[in-house]
C-alpha atoms as a PDB file:
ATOM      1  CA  UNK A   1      -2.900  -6.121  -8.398  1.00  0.00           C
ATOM      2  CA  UNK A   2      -3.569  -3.008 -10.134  1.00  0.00           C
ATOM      3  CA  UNK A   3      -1.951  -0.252  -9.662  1.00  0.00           C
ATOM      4  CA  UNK A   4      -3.271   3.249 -10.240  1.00  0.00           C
ATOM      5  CA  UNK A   5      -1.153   6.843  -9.881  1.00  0.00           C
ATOM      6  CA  UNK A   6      -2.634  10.209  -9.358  1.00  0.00           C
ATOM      7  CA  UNK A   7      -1.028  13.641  -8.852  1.00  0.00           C
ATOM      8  CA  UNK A   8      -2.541  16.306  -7.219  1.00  0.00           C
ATOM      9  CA  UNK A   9      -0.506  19.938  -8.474  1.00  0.00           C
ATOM     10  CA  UNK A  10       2.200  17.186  -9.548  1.00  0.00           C
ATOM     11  CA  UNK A  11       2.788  15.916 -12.663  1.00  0.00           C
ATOM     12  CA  UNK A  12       4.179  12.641 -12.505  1.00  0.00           C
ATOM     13  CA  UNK A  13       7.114  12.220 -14.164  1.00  0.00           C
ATOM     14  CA  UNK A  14       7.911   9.457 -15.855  1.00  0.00           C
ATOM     15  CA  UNK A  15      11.230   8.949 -13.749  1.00  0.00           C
ATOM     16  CA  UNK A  16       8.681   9.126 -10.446  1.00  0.00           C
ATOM     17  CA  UNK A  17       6.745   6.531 -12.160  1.00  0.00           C
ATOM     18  CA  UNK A  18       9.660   4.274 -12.875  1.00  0.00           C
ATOM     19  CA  UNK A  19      10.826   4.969  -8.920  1.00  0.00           C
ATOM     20  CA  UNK A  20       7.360   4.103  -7.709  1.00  0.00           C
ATOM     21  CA  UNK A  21       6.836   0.988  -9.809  1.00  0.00           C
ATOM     22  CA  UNK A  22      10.403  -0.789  -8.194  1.00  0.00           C
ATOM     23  CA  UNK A  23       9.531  -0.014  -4.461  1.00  0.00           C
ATOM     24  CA  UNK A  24       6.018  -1.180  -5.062  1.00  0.00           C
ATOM     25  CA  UNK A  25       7.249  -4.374  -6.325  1.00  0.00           C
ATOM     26  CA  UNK A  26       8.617  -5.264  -3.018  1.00  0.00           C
ATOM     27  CA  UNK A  27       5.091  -5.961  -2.111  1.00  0.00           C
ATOM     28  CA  UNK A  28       5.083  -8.378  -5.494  1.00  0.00           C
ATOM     29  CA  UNK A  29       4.406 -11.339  -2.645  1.00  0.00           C
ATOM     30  CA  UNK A  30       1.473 -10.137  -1.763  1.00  0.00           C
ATOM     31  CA  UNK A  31       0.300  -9.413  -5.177  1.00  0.00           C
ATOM     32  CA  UNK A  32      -2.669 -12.036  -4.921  1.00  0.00           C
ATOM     33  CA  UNK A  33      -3.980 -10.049  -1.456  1.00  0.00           C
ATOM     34  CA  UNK A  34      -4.626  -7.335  -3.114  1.00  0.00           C
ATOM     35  CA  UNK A  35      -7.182  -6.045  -5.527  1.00  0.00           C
ATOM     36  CA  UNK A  36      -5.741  -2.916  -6.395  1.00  0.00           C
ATOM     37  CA  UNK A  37      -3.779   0.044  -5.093  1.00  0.00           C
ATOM     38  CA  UNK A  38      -4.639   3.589  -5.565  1.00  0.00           C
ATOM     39  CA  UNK A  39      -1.659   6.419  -5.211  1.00  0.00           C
ATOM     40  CA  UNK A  40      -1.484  10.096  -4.831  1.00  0.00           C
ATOM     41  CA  UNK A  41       1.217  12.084  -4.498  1.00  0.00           C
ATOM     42  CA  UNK A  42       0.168  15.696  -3.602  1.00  0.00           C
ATOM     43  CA  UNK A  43       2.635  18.713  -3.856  1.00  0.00           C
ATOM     44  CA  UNK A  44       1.949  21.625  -1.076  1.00  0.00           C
ATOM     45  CA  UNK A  45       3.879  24.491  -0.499  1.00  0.00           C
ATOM     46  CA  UNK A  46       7.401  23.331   0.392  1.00  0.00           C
ATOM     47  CA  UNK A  47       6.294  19.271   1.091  1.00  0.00           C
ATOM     48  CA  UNK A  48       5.316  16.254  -0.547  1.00  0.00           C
ATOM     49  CA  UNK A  49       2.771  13.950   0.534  1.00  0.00           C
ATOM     50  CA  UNK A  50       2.348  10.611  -0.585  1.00  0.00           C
ATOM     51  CA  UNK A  51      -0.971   9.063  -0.202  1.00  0.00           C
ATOM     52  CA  UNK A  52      -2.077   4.732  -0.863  1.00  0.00           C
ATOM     53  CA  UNK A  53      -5.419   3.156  -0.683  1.00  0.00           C
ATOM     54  CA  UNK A  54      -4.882  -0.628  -0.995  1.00  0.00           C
ATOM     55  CA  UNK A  55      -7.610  -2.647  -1.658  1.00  0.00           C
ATOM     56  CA  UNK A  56      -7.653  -6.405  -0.579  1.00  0.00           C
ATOM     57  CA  UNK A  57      -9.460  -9.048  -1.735  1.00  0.00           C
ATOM     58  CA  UNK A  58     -11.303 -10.121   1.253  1.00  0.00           C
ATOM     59  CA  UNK A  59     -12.532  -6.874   1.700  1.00  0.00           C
ATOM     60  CA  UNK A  60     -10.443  -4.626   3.875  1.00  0.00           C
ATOM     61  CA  UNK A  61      -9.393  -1.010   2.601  1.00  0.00           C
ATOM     62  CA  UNK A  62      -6.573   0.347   4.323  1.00  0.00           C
ATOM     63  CA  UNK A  63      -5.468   3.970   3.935  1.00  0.00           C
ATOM     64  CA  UNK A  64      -1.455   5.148   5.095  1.00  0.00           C
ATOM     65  CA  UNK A  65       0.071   8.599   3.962  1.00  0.00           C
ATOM     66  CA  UNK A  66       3.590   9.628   4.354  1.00  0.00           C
ATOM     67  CA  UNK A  67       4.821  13.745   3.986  1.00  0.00           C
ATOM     68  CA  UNK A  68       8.348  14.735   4.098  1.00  0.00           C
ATOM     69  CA  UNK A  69       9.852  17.543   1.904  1.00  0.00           C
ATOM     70  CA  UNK A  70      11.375  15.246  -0.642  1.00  0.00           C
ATOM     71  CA  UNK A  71       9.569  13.042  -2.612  1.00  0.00           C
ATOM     72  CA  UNK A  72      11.361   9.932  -2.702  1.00  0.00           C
ATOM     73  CA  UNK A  73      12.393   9.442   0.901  1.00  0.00           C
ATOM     74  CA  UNK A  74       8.407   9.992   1.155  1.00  0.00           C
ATOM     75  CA  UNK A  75       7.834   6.929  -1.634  1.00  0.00           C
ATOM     76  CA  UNK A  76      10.373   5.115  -0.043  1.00  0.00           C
ATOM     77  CA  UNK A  77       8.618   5.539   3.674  1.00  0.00           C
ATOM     78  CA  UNK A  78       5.433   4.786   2.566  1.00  0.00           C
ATOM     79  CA  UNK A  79       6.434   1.614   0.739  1.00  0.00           C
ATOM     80  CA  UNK A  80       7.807   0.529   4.250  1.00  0.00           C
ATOM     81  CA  UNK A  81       4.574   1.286   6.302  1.00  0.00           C
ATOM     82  CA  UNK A  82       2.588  -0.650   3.576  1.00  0.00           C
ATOM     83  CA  UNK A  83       4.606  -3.307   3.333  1.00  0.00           C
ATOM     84  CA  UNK A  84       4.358  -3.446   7.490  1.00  0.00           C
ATOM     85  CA  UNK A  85       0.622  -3.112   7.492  1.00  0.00           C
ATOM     86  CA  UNK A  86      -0.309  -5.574   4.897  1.00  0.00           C
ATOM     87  CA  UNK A  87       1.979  -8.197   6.501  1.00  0.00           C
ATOM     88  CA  UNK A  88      -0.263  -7.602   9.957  1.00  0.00           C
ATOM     89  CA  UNK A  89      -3.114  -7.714   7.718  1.00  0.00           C
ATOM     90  CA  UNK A  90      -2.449 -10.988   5.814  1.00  0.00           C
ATOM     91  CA  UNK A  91      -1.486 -12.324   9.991  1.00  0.00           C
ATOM     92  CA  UNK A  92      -5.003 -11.319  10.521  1.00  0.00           C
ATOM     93  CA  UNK A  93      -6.784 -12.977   8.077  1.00  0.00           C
ATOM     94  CA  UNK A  94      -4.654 -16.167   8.883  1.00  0.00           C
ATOM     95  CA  UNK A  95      -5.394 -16.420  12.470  1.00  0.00           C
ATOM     96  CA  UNK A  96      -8.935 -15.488  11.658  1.00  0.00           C
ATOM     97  CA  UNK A  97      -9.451 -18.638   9.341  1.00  0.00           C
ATOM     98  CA  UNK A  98      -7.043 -20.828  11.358  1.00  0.00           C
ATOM     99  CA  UNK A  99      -9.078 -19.760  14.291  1.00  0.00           C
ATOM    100  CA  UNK A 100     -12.369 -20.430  12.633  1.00  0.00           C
ATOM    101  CA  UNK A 101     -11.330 -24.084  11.759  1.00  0.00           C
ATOM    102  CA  UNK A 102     -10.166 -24.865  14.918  1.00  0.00           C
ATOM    103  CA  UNK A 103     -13.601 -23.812  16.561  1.00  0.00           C
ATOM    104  CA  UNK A 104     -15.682 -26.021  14.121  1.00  0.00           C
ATOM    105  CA  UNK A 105     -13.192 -28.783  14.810  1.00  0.00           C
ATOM    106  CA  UNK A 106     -14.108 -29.127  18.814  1.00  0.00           C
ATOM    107  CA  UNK A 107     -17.733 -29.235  18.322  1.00  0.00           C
END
């Protein structure tokens, strides 16, 4: 998985970098799902938003955002919501092949 970080009016410290590279390797076991990851951390007015695009192999791009007006609670929220979404994803894919097996297997 690659992993790629952007800041929009943000420069990305290298303590934010460090931050962002341990909650993203909670999703270390589903490393070989994904292609890459793309992340963007914006800076408005008085909030930070946190942006992904993850990439899987099979195809799928999904796209999640978190804002909040701290940045790490943000990091820490989206790392949550991607590590939900790519576990339904990865469900998906599963019952889709199991299901496509089992169909060729009756006829």
């Amino acid at each position: 998985m690659t992993l790629t970080m952007k800041g929009v009016h943000y420069d990305i410290s290298d303590r934010t970098k460090e931050f962002l590279d341990d909650k993203m390797s909670h999703l270390d076991p589903f490393k070989d799902l994904i292609v890459n990851a793309d992340i963007v951390i914006t800076k408005d007015k008085n909030e930070y938003r946190v942006e992904s695009n993850i990439h899987f192999r099979w195809g799928t791009m999904v796209h999640l955002h978190e804002v909040d007006l701290e940045l790490y609670p943000a990091i820490e929220k989206l790392v949550d919501k991607l590590d939900a979404k790519i576990s339904k994803e990865k469900e998906k894919v599963k019952d889709h092949h199991h299901q496509s097996h089992h169909d060729v297997k009756e006829e």
